[in-house]
C-alpha atoms as a PDB file:
ATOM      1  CA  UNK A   1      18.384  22.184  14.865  1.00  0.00           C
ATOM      2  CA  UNK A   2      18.027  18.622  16.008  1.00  0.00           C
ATOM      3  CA  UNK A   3      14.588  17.043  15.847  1.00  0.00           C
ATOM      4  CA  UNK A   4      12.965  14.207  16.998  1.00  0.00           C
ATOM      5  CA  UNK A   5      10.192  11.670  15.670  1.00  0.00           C
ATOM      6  CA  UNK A   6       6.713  11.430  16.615  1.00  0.00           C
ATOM      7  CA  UNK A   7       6.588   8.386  18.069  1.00  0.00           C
ATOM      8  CA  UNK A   8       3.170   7.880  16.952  1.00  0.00           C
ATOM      9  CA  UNK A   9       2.291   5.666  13.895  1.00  0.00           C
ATOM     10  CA  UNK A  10       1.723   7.648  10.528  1.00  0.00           C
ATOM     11  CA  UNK A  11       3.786  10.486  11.383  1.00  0.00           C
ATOM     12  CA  UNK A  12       7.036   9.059  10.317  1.00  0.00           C
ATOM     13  CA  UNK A  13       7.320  10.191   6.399  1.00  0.00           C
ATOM     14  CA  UNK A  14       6.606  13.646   7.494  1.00  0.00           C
ATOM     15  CA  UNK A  15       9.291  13.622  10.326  1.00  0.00           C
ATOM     16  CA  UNK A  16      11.817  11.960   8.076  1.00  0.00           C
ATOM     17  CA  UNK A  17      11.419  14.899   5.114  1.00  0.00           C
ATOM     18  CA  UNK A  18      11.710  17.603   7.956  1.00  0.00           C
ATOM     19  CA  UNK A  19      14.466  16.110   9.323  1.00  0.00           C
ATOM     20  CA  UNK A  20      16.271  16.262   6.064  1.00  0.00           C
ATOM     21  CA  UNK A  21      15.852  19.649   5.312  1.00  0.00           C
ATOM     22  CA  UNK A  22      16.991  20.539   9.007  1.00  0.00           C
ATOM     23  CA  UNK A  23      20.365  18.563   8.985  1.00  0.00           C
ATOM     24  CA  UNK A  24      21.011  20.125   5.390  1.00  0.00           C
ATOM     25  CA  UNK A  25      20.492  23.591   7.384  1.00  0.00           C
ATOM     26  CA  UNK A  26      22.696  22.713  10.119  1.00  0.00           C
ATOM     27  CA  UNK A  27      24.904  21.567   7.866  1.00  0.00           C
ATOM     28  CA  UNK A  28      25.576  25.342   6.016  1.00  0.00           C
ATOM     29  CA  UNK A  29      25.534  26.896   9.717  1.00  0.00           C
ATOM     30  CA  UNK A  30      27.467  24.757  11.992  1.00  0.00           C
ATOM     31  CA  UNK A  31      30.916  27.140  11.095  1.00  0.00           C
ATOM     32  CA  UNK A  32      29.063  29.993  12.509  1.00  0.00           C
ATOM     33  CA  UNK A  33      27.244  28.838  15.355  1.00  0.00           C
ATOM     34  CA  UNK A  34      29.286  28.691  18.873  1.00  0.00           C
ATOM     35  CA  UNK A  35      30.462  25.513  19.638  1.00  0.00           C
ATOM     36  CA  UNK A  36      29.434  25.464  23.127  1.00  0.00           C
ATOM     37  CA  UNK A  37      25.861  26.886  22.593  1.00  0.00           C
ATOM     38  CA  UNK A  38      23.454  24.170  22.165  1.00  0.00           C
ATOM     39  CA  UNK A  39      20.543  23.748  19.761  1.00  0.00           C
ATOM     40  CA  UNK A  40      17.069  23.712  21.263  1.00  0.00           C
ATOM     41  CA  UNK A  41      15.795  20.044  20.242  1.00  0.00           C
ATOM     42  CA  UNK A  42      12.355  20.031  18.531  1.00  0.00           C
ATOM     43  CA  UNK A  43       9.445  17.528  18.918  1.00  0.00           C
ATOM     44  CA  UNK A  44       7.900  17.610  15.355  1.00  0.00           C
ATOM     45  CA  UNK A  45       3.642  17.232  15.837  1.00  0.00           C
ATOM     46  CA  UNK A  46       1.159  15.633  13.767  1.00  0.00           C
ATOM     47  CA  UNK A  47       0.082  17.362  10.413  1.00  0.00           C
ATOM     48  CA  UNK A  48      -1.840  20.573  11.518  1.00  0.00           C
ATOM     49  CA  UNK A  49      -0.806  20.744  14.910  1.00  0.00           C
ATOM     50  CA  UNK A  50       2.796  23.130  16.262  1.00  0.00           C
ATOM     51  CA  UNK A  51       6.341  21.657  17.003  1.00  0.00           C
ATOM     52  CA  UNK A  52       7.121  21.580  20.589  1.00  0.00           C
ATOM     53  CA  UNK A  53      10.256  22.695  21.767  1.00  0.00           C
ATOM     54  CA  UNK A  54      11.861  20.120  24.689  1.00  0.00           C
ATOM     55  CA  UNK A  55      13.982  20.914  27.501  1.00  0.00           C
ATOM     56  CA  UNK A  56      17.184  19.599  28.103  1.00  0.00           C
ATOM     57  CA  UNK A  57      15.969  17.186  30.790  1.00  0.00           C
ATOM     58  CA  UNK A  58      12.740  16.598  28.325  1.00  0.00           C
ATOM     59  CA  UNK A  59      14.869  15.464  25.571  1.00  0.00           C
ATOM     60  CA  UNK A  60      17.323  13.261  27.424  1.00  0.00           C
ATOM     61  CA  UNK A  61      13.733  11.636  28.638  1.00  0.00           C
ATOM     62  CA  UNK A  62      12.963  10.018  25.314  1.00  0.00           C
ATOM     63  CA  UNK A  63      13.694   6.630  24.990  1.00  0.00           C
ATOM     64  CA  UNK A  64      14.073   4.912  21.398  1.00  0.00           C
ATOM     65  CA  UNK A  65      11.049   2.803  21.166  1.00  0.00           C
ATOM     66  CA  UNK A  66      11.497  -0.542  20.874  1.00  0.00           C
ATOM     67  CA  UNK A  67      11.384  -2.947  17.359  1.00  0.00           C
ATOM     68  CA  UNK A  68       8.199  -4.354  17.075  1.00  0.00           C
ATOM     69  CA  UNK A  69       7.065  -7.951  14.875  1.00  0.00           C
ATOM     70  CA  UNK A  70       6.548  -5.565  11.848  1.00  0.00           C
ATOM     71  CA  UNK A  71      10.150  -4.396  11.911  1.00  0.00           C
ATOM     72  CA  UNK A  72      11.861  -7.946  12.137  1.00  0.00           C
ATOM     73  CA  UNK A  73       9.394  -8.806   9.333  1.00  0.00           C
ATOM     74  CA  UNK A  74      10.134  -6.068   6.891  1.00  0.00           C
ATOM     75  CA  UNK A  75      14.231  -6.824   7.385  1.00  0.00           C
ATOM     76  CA  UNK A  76      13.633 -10.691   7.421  1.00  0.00           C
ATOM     77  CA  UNK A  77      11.586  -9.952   3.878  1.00  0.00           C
ATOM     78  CA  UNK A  78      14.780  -7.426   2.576  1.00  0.00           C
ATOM     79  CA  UNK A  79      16.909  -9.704   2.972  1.00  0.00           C
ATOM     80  CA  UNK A  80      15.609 -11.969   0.215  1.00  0.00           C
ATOM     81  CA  UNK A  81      14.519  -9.248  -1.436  1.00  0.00           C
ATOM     82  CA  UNK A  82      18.047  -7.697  -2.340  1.00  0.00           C
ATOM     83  CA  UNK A  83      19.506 -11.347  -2.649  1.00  0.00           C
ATOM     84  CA  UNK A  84      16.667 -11.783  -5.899  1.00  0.00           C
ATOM     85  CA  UNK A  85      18.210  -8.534  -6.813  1.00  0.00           C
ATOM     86  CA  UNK A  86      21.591  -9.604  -6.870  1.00  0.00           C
ATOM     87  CA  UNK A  87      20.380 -12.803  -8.851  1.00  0.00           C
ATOM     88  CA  UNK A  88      19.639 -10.795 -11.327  1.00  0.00           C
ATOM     89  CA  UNK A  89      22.437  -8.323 -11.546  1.00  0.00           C
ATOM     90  CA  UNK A  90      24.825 -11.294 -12.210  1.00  0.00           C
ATOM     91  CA  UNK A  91      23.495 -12.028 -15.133  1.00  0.00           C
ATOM     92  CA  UNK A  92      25.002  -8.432 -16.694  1.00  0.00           C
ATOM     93  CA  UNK A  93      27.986  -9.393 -17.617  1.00  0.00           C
ATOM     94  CA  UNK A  94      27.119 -12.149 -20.024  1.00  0.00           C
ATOM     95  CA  UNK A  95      23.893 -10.741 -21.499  1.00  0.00           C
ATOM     96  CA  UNK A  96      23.848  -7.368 -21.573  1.00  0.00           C
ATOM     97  CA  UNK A  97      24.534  -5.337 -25.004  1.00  0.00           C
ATOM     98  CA  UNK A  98      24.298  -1.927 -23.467  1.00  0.00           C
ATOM     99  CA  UNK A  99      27.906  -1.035 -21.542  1.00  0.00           C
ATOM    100  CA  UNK A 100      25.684   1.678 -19.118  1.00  0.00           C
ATOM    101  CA  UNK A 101      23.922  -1.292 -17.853  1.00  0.00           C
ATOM    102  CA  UNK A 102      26.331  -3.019 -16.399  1.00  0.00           C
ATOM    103  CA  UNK A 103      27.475   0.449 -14.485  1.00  0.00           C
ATOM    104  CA  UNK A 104      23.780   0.334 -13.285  1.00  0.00           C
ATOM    105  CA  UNK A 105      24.261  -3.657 -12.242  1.00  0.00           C
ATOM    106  CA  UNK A 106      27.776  -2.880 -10.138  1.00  0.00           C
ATOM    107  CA  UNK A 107      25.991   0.643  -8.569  1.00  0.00           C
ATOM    108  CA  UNK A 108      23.154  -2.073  -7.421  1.00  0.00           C
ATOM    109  CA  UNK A 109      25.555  -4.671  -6.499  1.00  0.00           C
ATOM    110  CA  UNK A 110      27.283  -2.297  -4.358  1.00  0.00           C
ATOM    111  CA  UNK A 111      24.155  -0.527  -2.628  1.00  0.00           C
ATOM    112  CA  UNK A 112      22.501  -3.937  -1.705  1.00  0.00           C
ATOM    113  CA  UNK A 113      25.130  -6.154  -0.441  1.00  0.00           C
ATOM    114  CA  UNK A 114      25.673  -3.548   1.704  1.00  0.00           C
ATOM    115  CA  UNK A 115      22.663  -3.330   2.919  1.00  0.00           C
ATOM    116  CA  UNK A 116      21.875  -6.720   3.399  1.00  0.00           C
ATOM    117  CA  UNK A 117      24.612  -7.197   5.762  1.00  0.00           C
ATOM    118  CA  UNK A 118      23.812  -4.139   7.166  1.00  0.00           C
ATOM    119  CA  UNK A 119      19.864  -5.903   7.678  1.00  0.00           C
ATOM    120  CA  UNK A 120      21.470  -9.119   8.929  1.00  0.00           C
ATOM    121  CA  UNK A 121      23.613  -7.229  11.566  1.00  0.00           C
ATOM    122  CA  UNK A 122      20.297  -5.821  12.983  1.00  0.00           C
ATOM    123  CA  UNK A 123      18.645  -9.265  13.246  1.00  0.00           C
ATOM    124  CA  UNK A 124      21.430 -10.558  14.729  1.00  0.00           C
ATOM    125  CA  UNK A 125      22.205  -7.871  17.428  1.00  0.00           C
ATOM    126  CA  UNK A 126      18.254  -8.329  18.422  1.00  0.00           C
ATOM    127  CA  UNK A 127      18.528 -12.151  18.619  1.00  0.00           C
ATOM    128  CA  UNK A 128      16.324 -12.416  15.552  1.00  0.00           C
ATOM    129  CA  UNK A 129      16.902 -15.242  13.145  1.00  0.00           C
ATOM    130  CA  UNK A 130      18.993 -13.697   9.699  1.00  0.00           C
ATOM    131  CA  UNK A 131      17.706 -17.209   7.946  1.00  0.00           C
ATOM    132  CA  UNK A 132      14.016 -16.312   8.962  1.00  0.00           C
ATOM    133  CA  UNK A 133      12.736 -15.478   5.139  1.00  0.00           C
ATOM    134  CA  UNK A 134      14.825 -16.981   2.347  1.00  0.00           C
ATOM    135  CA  UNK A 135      14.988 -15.957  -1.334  1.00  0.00           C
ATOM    136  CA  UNK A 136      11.646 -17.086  -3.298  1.00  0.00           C
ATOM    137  CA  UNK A 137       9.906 -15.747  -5.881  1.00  0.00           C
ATOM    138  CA  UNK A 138       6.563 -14.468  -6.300  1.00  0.00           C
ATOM    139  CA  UNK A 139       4.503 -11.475  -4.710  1.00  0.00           C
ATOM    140  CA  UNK A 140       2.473 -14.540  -3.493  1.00  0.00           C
ATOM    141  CA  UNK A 141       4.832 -16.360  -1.785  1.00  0.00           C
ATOM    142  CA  UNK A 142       6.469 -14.252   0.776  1.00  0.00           C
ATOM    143  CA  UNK A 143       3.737 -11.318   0.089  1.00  0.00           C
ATOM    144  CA  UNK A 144       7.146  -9.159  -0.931  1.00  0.00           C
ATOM    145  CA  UNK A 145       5.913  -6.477  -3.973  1.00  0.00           C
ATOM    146  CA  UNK A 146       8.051  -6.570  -6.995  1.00  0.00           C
ATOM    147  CA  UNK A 147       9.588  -9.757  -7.092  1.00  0.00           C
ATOM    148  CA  UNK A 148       9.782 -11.489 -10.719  1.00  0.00           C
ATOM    149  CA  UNK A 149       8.075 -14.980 -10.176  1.00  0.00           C
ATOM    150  CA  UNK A 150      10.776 -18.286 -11.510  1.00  0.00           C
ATOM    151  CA  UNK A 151       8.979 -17.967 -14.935  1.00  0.00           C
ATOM    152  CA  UNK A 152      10.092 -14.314 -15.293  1.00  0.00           C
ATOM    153  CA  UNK A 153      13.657 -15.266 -13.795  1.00  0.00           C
ATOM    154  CA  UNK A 154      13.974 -17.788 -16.468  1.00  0.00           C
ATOM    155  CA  UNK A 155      12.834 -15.970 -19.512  1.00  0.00           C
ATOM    156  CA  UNK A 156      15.395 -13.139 -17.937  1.00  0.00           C
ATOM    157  CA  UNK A 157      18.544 -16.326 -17.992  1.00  0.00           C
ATOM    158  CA  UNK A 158      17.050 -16.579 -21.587  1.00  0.00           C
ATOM    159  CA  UNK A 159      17.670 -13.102 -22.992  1.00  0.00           C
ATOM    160  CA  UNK A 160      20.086 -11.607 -24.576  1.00  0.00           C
ATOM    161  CA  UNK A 161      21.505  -8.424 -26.128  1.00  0.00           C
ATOM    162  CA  UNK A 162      18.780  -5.349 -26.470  1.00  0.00           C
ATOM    163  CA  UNK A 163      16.302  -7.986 -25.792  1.00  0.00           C
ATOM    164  CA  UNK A 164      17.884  -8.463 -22.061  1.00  0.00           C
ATOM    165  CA  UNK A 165      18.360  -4.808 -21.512  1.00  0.00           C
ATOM    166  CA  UNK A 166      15.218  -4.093 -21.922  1.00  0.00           C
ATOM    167  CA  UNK A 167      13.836  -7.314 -19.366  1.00  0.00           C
ATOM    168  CA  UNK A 168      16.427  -6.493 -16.605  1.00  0.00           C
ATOM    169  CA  UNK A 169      15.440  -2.866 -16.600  1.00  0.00           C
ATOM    170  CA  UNK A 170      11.815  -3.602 -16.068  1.00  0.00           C
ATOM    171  CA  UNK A 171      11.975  -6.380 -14.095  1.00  0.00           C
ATOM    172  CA  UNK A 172      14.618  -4.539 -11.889  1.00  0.00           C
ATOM    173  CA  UNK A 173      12.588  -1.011 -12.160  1.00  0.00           C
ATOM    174  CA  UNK A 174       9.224  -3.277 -10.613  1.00  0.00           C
ATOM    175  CA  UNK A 175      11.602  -4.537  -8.023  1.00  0.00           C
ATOM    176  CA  UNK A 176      12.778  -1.506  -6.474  1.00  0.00           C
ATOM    177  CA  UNK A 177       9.568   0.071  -6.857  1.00  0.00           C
ATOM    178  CA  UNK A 178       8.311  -3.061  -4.740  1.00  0.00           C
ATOM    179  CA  UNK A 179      10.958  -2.329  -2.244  1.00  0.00           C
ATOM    180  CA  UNK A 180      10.070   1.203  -1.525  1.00  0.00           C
ATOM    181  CA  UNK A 181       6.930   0.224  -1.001  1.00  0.00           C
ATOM    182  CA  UNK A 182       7.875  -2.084   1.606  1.00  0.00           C
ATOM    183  CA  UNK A 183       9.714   1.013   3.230  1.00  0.00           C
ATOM    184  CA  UNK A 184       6.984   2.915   3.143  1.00  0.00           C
ATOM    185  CA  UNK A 185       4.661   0.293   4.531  1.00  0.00           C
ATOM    186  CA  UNK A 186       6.874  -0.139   7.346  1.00  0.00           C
ATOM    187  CA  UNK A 187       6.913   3.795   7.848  1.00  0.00           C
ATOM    188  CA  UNK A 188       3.181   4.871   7.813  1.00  0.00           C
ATOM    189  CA  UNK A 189       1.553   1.612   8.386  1.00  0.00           C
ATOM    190  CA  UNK A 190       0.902  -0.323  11.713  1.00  0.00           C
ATOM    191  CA  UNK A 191       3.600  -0.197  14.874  1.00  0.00           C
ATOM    192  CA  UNK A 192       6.705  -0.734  12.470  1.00  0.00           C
ATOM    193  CA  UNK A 193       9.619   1.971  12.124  1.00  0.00           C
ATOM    194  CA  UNK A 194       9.687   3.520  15.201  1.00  0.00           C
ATOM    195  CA  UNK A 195      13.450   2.127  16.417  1.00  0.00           C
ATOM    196  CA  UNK A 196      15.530   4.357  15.734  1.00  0.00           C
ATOM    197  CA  UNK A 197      17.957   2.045  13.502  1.00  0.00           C
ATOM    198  CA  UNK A 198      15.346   0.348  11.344  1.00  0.00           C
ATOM    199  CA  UNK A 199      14.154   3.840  10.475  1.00  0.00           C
ATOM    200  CA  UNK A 200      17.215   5.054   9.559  1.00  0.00           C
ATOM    201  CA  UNK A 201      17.820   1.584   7.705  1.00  0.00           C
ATOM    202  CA  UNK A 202      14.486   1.661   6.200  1.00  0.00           C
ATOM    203  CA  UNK A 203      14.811   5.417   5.146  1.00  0.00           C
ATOM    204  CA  UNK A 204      18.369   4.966   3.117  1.00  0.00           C
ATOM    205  CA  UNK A 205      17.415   1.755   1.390  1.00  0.00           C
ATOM    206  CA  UNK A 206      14.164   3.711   0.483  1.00  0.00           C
ATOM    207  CA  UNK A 207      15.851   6.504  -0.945  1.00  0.00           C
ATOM    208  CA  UNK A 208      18.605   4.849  -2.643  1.00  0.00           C
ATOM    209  CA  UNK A 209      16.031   2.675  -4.344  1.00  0.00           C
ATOM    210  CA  UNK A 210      14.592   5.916  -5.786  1.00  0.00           C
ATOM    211  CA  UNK A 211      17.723   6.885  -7.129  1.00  0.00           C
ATOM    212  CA  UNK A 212      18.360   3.797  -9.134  1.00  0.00           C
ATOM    213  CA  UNK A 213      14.922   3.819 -10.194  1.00  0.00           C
ATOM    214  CA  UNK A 214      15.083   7.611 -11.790  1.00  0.00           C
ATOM    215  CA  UNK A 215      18.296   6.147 -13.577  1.00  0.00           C
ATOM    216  CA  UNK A 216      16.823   3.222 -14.613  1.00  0.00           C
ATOM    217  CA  UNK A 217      13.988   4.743 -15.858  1.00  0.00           C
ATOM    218  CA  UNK A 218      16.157   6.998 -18.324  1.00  0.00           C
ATOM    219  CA  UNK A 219      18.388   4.405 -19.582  1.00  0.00           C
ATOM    220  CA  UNK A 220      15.275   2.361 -20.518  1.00  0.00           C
ATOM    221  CA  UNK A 221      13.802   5.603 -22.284  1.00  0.00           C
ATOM    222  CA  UNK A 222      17.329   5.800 -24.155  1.00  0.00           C
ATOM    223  CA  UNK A 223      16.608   2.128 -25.367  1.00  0.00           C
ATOM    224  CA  UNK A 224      13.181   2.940 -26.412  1.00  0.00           C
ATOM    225  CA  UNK A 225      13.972   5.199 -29.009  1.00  0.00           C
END
């Protein structure tokens, strides 16, 4: 059943989970639905209040809201963001004793460079400057959670061996977790992730960033023992 977001701020976590579980319905069904007999399209409400179910006209009514300051902010600030990431991923191969880790470095390599061209491909089909937030250090600096300041960076180039697993995996653990809550910012605060493509950008690098956290997580628990 397709759905569509309340364009109102705060509601967007809510939509995004429902919206999951519906396109993992559709998914099992779509073999034995007619092809030619089309879904009714539903208007999720707020929290306590009933779904509304558009007409045809209705739903070809919506327009995608447009991106907003907050948005260009929150992929200006990414972009950085995943480049500190990277930073720190290249300095696997040399350091780390644990061969798992650098299987966690390449799945994070992979994920973000992705991403960040996939961030720098919005700014520039908006007109928005790519080069607007560089990489810098420092929740202070750029106000981006998670980042390792230079003295943290250093004592990371430092490391070695267990010593090194251990420091990437927490540093990089604090720096996802700092980047989800970026996304989630964006989603339930202020006028931000309404557009249609910065929520679904927003939404994936959320959840992917869970997933390496939850695997991070157990490889540092392996180390711990």
């Amino acid at each position: 059943m397709p759905l569509t977001r309340d364009r109102r701020p705060g509601r967007t976590t809510a939509a995004l989970a429902v919206l999951a579980v519906a396109l993992g319905l559709t998914g099992c069904t779509a073999e034995a639905e007619p092809e030619d007999d089309a879904a009714p399209v539903v208007q999720l409400g707020a929290p306590g209040e009933s779904n509304t179910t558009l007409s045809p006209e209705e739903a070809e009514s919506i327009d995608d809201p447009a991106y907003t300051a907050a948005d260009v902010a929150f992929v200006q600030g990414m972009i950085p963001h995943h480049q500190q990431a990277l930073k720190m991923t290249a300095l696997v191969g040399d350091r780390a004793d644990d061969p798992d880790l650098r299987t966690i470095a390449e799945r994070i390599e992979v994920s973000q460079v992705a991403e960040i061209e996939q961030l720098e491909g919005w700014l520039t089909a908006r007109g928005e400057s790519v080069s607007g937030m560089h990489a810098g250090h420092g929740d202070g600096e750029h106000g981006m959670p998670g980042m390792l300041t230079p003295q943290e960076m250093t004592r990371l180039e430092r490391a070695s061996g267990r010593r090194f697993d251990q420091l990437f995996l927490l540093g990089m653990i604090r720096h996802h977790e700092g980047a989800v809550l970026m996304v989630e910012s964006l989603l339930t605060e202020g006028e931000g992730g309404q557009e249609s493509e910065v929520f679904q950008l927003a939404g994936h690098i959320g959840s992917d960033q869970q997933v390496e956290i939850a695997a991070m997580k157990r490889k540092l628990a392996e180390l711990a023992r």
